[in-house]
C-alpha atoms as a PDB file:
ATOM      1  CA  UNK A   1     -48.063 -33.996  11.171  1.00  0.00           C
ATOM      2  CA  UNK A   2     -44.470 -34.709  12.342  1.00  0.00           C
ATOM      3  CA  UNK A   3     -42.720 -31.889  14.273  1.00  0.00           C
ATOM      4  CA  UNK A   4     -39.239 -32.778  13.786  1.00  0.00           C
ATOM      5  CA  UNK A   5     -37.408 -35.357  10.912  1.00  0.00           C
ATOM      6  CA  UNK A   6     -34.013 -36.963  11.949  1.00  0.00           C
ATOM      7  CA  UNK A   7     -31.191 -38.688   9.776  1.00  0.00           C
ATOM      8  CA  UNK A   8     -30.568 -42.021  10.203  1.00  0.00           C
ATOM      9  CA  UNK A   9     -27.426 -43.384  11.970  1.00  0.00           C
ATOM     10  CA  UNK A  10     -26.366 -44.967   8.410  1.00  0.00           C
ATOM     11  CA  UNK A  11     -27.188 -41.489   6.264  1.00  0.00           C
ATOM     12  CA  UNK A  12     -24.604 -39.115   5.808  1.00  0.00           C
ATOM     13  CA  UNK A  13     -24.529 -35.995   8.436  1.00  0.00           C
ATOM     14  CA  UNK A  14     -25.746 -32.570   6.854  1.00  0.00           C
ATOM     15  CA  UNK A  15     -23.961 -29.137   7.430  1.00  0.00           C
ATOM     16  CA  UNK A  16     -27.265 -27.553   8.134  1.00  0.00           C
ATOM     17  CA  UNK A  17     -31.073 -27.929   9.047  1.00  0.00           C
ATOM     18  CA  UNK A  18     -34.372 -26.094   8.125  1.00  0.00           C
ATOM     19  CA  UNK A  19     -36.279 -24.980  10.350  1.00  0.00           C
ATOM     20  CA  UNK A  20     -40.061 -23.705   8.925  1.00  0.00           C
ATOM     21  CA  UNK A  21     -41.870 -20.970  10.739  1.00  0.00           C
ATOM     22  CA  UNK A  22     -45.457 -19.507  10.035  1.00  0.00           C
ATOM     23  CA  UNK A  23     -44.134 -16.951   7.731  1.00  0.00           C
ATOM     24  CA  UNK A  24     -40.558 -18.172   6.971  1.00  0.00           C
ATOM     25  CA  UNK A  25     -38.136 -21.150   6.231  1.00  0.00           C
ATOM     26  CA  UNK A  26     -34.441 -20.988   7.274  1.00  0.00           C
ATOM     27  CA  UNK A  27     -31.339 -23.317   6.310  1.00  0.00           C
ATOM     28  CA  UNK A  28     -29.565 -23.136   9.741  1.00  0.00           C
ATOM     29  CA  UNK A  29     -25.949 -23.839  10.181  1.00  0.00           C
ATOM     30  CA  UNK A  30     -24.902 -26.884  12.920  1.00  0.00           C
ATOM     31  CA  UNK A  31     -21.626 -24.952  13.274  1.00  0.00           C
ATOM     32  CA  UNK A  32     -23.423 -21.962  14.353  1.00  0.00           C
ATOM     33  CA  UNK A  33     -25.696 -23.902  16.662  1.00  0.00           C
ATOM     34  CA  UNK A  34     -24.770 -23.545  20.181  1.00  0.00           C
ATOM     35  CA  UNK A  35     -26.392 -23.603  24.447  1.00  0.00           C
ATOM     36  CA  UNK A  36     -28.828 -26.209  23.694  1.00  0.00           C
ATOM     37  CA  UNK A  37     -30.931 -26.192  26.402  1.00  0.00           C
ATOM     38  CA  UNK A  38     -34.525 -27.998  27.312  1.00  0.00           C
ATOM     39  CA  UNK A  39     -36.965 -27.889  30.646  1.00  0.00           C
ATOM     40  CA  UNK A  40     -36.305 -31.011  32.904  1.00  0.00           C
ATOM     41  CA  UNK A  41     -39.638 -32.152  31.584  1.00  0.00           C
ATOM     42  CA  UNK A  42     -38.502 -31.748  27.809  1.00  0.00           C
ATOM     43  CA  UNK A  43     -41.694 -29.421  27.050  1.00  0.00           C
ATOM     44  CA  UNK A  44     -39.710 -26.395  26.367  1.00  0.00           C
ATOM     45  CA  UNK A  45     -36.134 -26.619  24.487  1.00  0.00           C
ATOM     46  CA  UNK A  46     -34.030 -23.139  23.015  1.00  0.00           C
ATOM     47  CA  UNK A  47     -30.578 -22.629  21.512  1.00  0.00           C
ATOM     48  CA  UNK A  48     -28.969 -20.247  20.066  1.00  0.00           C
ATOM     49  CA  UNK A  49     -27.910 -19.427  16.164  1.00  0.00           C
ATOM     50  CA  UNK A  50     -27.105 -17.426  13.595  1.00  0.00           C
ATOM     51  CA  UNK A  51     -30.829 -15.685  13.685  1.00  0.00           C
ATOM     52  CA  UNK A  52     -31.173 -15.342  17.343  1.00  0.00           C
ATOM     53  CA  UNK A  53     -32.163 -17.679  19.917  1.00  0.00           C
ATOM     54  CA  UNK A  54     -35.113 -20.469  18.893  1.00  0.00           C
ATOM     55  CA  UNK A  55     -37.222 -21.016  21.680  1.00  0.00           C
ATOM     56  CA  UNK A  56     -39.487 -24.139  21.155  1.00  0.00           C
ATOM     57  CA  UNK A  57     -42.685 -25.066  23.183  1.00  0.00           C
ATOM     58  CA  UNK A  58     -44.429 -28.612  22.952  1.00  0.00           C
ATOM     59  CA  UNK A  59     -47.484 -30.469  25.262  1.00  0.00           C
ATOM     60  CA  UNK A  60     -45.604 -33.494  24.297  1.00  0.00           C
ATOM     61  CA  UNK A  61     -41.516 -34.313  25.605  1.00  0.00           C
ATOM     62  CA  UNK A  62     -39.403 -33.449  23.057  1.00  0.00           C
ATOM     63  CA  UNK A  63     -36.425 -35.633  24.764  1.00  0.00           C
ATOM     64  CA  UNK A  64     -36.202 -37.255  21.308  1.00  0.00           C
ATOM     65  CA  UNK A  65     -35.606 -33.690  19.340  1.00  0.00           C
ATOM     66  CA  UNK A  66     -32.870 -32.940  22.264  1.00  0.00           C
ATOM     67  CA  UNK A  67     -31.430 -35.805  21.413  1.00  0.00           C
ATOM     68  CA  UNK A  68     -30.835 -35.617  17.848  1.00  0.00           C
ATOM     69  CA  UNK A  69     -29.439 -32.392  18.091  1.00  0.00           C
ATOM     70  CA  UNK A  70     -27.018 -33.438  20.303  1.00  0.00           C
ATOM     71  CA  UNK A  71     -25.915 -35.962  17.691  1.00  0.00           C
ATOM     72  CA  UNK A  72     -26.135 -33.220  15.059  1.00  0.00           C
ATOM     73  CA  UNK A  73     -29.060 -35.688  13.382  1.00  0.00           C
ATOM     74  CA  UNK A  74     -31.857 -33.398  12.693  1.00  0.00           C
ATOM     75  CA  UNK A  75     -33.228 -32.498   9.270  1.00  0.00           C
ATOM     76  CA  UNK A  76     -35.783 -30.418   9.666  1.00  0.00           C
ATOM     77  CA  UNK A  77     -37.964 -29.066  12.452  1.00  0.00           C
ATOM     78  CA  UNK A  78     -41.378 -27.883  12.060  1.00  0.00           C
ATOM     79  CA  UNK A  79     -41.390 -24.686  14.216  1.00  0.00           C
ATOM     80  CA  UNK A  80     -45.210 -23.888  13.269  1.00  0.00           C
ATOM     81  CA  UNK A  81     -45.844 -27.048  15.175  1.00  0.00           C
ATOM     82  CA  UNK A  82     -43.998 -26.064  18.175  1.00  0.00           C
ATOM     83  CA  UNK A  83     -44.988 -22.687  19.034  1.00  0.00           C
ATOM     84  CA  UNK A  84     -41.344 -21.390  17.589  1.00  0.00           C
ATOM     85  CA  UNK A  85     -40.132 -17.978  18.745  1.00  0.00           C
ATOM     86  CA  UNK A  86     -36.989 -16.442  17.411  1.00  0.00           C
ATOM     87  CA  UNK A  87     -35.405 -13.523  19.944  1.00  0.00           C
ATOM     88  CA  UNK A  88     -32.546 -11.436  18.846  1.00  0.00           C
ATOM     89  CA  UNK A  89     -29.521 -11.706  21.383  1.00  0.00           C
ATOM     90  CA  UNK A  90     -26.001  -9.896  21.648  1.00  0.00           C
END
């Protein structure tokens, strides 16, 4: 299974993204999106949002993932697949 979906460079951008969890699914705001941050090695990626910070864990680089988020191109992630945590902060 996919762990992440993108939008094309020709598709219209989208004000938010889902994000799925084990026991929940959350529309997620790009405007509230910010500190994007991944390991040098792209294994590990976080950022912060309206529900906390979303840490994400792959064996595989998720350089792609950082990416598209960068470019505000990502549809949906699959945090089941990417051993998602969500921390409160402030």
């Amino acid at each position: 299974m996919k762990k992440w979906f993108t939008i094309r460079m020709e598709e219209a951008l989208l004000p938010r993204f889902k994000l799925t969890t084990e026991n929940k699914n959350y529309l997620l705001s790009w405007a509230m999106v910010t500190h994007i941050e991944a390991s040098k090695d792209f294994l590990s990626l976080q950022f912060i949002c309206e529900i906390g910070m979303v840490q994400l864990a792959s064996d595989e680089s998720m350089e792609a993932l950082f990416g598209s988020m960068e470019a505000e191109r990502v549809h949906c992630i699959h945090g089941e697949l990417l051993a998602c945590r969500i921390m409160q902060v402030g």
